[in-house]
Protein backbone atom coordinates (compact mmCIF):
# COMPACT_ATOMS: atom_id res chain seq x y z
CA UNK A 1 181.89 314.45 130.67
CA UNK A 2 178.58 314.10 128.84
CA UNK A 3 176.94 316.65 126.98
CA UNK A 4 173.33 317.08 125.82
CA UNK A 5 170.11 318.84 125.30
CA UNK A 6 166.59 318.77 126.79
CA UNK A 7 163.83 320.60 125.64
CA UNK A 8 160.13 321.10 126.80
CA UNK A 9 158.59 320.48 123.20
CA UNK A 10 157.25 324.22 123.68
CA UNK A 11 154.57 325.16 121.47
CA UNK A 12 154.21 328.91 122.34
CA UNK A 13 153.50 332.17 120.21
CA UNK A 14 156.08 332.93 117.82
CA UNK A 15 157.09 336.48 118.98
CA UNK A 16 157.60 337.71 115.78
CA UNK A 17 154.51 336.48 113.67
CA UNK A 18 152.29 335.47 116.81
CA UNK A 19 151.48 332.51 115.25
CA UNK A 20 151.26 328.78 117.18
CA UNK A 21 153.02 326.20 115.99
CA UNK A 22 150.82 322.88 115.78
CA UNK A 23 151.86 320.00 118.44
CA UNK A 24 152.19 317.36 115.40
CA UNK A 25 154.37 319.56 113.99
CA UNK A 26 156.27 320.72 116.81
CA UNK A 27 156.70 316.62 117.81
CA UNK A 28 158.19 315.88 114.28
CA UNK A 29 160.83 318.87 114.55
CA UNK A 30 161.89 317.32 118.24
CA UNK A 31 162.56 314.04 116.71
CA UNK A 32 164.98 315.91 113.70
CA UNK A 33 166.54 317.24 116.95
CA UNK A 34 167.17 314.01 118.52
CA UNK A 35 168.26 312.27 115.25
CA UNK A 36 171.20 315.10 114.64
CA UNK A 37 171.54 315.02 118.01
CA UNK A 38 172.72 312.18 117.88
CA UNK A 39 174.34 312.49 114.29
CA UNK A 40 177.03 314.65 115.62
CA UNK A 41 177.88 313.21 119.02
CA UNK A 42 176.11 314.49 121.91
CA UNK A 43 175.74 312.16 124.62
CA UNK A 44 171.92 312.61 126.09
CA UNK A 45 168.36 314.08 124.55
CA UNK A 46 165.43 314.52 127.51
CA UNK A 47 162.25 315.38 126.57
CA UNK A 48 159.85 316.81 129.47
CA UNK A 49 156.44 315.88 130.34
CA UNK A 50 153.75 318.40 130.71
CA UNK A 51 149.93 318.91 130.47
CA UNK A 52 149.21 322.28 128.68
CA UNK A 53 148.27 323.62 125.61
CA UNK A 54 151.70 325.23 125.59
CA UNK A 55 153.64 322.03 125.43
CA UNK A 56 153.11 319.15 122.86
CA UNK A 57 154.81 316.40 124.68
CA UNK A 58 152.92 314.91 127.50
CA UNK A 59 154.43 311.24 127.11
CA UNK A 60 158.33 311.82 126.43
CA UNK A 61 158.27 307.99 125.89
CA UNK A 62 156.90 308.09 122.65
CA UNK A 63 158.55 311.32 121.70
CA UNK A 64 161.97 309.50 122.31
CA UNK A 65 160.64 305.87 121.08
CA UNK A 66 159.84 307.46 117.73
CA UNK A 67 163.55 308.90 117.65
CA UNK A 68 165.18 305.40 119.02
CA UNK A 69 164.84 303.52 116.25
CA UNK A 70 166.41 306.32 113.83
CA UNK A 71 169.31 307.01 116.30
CA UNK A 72 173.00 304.94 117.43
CA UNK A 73 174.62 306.22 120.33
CA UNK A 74 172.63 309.11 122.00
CA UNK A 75 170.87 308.54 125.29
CA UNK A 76 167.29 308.98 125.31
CA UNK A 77 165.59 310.28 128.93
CA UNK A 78 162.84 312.40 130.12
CA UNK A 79 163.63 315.29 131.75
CA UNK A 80 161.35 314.79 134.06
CA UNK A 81 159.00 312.07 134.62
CA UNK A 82 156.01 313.58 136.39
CA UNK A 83 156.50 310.44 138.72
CA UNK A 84 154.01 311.68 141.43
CA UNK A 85 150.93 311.52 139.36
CA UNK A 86 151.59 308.30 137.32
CA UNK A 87 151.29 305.12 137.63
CA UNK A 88 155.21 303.57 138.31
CA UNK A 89 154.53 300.19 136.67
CA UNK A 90 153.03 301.91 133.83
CA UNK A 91 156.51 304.74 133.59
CA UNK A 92 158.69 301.07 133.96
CA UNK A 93 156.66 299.68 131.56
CA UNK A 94 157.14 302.69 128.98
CA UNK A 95 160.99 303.08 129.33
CA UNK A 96 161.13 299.50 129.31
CA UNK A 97 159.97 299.36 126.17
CA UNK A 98 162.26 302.52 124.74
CA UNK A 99 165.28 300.60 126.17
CA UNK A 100 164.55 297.26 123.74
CA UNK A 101 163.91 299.61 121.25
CA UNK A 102 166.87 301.46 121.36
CA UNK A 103 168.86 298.77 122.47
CA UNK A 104 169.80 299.60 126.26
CA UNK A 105 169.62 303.23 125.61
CA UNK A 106 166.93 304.51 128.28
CA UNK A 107 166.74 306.57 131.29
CA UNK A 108 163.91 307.57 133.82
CA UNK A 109 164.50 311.40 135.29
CA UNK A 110 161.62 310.92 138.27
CA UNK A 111 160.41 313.95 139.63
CA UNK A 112 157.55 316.34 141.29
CA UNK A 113 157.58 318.54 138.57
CA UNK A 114 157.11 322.36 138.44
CA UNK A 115 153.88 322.65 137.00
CA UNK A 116 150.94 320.68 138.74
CA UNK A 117 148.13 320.23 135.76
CA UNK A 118 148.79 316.59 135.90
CA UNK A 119 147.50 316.31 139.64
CA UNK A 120 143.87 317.06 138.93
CA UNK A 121 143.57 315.65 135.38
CA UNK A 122 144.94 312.45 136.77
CA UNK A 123 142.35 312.45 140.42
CA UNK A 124 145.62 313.38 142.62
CA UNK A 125 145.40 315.51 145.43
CA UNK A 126 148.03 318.55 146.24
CA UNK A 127 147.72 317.69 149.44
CA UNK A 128 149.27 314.11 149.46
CA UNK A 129 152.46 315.65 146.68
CA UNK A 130 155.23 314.77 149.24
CA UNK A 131 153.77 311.10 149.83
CA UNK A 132 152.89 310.21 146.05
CA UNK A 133 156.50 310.66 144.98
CA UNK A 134 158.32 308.78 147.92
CA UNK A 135 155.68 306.02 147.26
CA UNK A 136 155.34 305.96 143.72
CA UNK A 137 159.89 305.83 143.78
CA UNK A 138 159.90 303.18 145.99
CA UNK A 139 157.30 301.31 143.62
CA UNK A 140 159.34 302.25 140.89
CA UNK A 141 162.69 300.83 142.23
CA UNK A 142 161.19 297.73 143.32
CA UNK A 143 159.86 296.92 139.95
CA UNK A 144 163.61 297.16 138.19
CA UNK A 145 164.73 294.87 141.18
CA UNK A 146 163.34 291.98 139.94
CA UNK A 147 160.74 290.68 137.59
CA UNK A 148 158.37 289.72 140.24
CA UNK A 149 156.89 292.43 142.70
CA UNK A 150 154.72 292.34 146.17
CA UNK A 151 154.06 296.25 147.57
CA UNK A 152 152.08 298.02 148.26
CA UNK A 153 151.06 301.80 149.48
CA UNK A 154 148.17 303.94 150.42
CA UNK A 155 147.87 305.51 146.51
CA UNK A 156 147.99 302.59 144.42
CA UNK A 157 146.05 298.81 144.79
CA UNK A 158 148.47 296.59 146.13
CA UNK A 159 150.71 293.79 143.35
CA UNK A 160 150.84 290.60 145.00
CA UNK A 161 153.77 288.69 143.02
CA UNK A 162 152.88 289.35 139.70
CA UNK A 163 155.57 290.05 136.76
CA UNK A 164 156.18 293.23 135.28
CA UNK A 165 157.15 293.03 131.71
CA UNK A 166 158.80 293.60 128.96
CA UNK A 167 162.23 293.65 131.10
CA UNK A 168 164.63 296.21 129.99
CA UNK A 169 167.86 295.74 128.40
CA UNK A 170 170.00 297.71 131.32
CA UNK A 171 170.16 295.82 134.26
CA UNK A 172 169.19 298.09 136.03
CA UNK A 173 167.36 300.53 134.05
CA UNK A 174 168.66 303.77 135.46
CA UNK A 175 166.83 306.34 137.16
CA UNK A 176 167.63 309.50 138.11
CA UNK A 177 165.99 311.90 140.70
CA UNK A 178 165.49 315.42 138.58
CA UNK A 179 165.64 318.59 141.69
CA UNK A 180 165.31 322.37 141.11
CA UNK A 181 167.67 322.61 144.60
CA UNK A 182 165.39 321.31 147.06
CA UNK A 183 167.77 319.71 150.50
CA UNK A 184 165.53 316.91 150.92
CA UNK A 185 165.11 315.51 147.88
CA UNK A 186 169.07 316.02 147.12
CA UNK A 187 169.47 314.15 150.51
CA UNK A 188 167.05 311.46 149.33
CA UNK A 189 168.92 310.62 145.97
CA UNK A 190 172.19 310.25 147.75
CA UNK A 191 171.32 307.96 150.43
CA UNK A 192 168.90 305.57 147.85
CA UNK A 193 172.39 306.31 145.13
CA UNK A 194 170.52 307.52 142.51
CA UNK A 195 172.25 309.73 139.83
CA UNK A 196 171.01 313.34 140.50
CA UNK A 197 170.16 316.51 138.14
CA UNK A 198 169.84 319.65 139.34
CA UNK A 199 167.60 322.07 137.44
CA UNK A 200 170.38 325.31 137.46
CA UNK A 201 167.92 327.48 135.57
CA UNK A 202 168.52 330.75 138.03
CA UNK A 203 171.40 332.79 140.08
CA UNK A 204 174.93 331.66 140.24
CA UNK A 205 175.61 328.19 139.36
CA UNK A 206 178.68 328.02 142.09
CA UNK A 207 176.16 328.24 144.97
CA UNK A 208 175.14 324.68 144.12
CA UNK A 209 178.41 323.27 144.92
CA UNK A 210 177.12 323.29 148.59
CA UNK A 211 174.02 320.64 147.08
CA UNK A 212 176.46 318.26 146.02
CA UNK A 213 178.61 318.27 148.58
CA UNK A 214 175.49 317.30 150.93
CA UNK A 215 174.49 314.66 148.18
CA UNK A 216 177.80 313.26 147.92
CA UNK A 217 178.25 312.85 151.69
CA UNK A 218 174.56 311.60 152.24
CA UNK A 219 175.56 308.54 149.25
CA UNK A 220 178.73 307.74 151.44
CA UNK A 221 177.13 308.15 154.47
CA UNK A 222 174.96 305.10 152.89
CA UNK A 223 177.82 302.91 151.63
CA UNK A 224 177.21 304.20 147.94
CA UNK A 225 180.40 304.29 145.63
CA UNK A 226 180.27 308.26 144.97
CA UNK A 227 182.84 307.88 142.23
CA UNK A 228 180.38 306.05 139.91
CA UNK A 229 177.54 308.33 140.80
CA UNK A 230 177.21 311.00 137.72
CA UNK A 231 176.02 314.14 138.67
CA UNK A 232 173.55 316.34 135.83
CA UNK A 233 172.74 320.28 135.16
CA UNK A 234 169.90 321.49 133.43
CA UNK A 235 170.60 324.85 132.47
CA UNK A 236 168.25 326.70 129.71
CA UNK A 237 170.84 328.33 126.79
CA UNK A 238 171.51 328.45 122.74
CA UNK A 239 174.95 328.06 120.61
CA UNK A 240 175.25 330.39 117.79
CA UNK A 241 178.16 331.81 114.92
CA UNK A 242 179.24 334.59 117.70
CA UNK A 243 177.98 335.69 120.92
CA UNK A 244 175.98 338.79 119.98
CA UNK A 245 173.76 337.46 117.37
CA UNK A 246 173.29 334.19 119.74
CA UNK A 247 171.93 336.50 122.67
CA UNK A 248 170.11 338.33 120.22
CA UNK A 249 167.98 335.21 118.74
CA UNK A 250 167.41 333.57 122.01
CA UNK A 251 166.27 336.51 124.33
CA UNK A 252 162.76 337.47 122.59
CA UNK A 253 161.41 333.83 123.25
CA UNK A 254 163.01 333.64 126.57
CA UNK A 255 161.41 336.71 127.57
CA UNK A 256 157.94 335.69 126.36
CA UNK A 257 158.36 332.29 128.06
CA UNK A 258 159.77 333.62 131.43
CA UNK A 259 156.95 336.30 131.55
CA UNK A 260 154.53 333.66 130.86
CA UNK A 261 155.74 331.59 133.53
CA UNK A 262 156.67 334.69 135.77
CA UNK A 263 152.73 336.22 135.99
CA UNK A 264 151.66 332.50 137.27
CA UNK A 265 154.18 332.64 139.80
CA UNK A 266 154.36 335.64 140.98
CA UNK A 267 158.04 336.27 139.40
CA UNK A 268 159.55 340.23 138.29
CA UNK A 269 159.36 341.32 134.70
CA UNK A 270 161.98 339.51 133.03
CA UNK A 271 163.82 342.38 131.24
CA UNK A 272 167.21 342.25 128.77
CA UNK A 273 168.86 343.63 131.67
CA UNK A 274 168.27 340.60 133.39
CA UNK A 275 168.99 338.20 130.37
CA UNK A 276 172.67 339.77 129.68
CA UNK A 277 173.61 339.22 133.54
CA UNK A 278 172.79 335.59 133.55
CA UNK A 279 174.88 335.14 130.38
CA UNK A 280 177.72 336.38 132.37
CA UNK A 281 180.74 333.41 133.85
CA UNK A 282 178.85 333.16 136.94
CA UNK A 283 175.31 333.21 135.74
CA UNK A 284 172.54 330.44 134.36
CA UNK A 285 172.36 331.50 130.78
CA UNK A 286 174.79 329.22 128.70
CA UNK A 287 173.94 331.51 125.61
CA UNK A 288 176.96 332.80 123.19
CA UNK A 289 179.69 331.11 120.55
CA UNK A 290 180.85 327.78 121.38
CA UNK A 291 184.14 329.00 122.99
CA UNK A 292 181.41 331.33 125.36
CA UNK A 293 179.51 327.95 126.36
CA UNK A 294 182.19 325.94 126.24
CA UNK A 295 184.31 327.80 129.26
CA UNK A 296 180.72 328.37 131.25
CA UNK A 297 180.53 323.90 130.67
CA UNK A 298 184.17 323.83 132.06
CA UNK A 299 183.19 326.38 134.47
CA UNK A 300 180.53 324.78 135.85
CA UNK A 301 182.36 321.45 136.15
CA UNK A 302 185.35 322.68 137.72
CA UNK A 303 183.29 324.71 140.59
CA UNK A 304 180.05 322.42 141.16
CA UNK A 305 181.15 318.99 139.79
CA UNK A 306 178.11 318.23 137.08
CA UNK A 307 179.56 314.94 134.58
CA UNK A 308 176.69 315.60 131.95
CA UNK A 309 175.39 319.22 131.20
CA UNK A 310 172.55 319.31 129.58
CA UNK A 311 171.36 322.50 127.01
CA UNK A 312 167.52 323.22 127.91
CA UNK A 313 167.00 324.63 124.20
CA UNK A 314 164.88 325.98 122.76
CA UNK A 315 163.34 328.36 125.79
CA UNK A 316 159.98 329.18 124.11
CA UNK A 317 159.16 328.99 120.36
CA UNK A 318 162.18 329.53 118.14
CA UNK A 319 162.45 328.85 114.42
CA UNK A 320 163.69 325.46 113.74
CA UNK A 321 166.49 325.82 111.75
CA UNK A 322 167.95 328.16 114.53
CA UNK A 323 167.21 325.25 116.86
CA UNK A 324 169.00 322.61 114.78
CA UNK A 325 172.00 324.77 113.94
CA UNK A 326 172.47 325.31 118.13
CA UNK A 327 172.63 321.51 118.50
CA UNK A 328 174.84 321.09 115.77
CA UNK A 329 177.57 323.66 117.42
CA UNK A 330 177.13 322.06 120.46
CA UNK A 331 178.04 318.75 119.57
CA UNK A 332 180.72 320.05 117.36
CA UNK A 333 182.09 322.58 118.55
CA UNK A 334 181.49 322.72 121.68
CA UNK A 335 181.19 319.54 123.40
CA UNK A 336 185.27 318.95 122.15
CA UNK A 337 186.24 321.80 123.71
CA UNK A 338 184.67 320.38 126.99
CA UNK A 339 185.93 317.11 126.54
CA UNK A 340 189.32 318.05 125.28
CA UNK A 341 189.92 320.40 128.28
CA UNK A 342 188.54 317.66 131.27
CA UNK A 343 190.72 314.97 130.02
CA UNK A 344 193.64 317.67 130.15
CA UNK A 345 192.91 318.18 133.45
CA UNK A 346 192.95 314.69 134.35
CA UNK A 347 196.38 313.56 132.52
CA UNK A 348 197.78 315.97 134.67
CA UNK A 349 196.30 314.82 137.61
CA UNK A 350 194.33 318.28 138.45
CA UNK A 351 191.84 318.46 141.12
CA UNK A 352 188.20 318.39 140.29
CA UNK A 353 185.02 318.56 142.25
């Protein structure tokens, strides 16, 4: 079982002071993150890619290339890789690159996204969203194949055998299709066997058991080994001393940010009401102490079947130190308990999903 954290490099309003944190200084404290991180034995840091003044990183590769060099064991990913409105030899290229530099330590997360500023600042059209990721994925695949490519597509000039370099450590690189839920894409990752994470960010976790079950069956149905296919959660949440000071610190960002978010999208207020249920077993906040998280991480495994959870922290602006001393609980604290209770289960031969 692999535990981690992604974060979203948020640079919003401090809800206390209402001041704005500057992106060079919000991309320094994200590599601290990723260097204790990996300091006290998590397994995975992802680093989304966005294109607003609210968010400082809009190329996780550098974010996580300036952290490889300072870092061991973790795993360095995006989380995701806005793969529909780049250029795929460009994304190989980049993570490429991170994996020599960490030495074979790399992952692509592909996906749509949520947010679509990257369409128009990049000349894509909305229209064509479906098309530019199957096309840009298949482009993408091909080039970790082999050295050599020929394609080509209706959204990027054609590659008539010409190399793509530098080659990657990992052979191959991996690449994993990010989904908030959506059937088809789910579908798609199973039958091409790509690991899959599922953005669990709302509701009950349990009801996407039924998602994995359909990916699992759609990688058989394709002669995939599901055993070796790891299966990821995204889930937003904080680790602190006790439960009730931990719920207090991380609700007045995660208000400001899910209002924020809510009035573009057409979304209810987002109320403490609301925040206290979804810290409950069966909801999408993994907020509390690190026995609280722990048994939601065990939770989730035992009733949906995730192998790496990831901790979406901060949600919003939050003072660093708060942010540090989360990731420090959760890889040592927390992430034992996980681990010690999963490899009880399997000594003693226990079903899992």
């Amino acid at each position: 079982m692999e535990i981690g954290i992604s974060t979203f490099v948020e640079t919003t309003p401090d809800v206390q002071t209402g001041e704005v944190i500057s992106h060079a200084q919000r991309l320094r404290e994200v590599v601290e993150e990723i260097v204790l991180a990996d300091r006290v034995g998590l397994d995975v840091f992802g680093v989304g890619e966005h294109h607003r003044k609210d968010y400082a990183a809009s190329s996780p590769t550098l974010v996580l290339a300036a952290a490889a060099t300072q870092t061991k064991w973790i795993r360095l990913t995006s989380a995701v890789t806005v793969l529909s409105s780049d250029d795929p030899v460009r994304v190989f290229q980049d993570f490429a690159t991170l994996d020599g530099l960490s030495n074979g330590r790399a992952e692509i997360m592909a996906g749509r996204g949520s947010f679509i500023e990257s369409f128009p600042l990049f000349g894509y059209d909305l229209n064509d969203y479906e098309e530019l990721f199957e096309e840009k994925l298949d482009l993408l695949l091909r080039l970790r194949e082999s050295e050599k490519v020929t394609w080509s597509g209706n959204h990027r000039p054609a590659i008539r055998d010409l190399g793509v370099y530098p080659r990657p450590v990992q052979d191959p690189l991996p690449v994993w299709i990010g989904s908030g839920g959506n059937t088809e894409s789910v579908i798609r990752a199973g039958l091409l066997g790509l690991p899959l994470v599922l953005a669990i960010i709302g509701g009950r976790p349990t009801q996407f058991a039924p998602l994995v079950q359909l990916y699992k069956k759609a990688a058989a149905q394709a002669g995939h080994d599901v055993s070796k296919l790891p299966i990821a959660s995204h889930s937003h949440g904080f680790v602190g001393e006790d439960t009730a000071s931990a719920a207090d610190k991380f609700f007045p960002s995660t208000q400001a940010a899910m209002n924020v978010i809510g009035r573009e999208r057409g979304w209810g207020h987002y109320s403490r009401a609301s925040f206290d249920a979804a810290r409950s077993l069966e909801g999408a906040l993994y907020v509390g102490d690190p026995e609280t998280v722990a048994q939601k991480i065990i939770h989730l495994r035992k009733n949906v079947g995730i192998t790496r959870f990831m901790l979406h922290c901060p949600l919003g602006t939050m003072p660093h130190e708060d942010v540090m001393r989360s990731i420090e609980l959760l890889g040592t604290e927390v992430a034992p308990r996980v681990r010690e209770e999963i490899a009880r289960w399997e000594a003693a031969g226990e079903p899992q999903e």
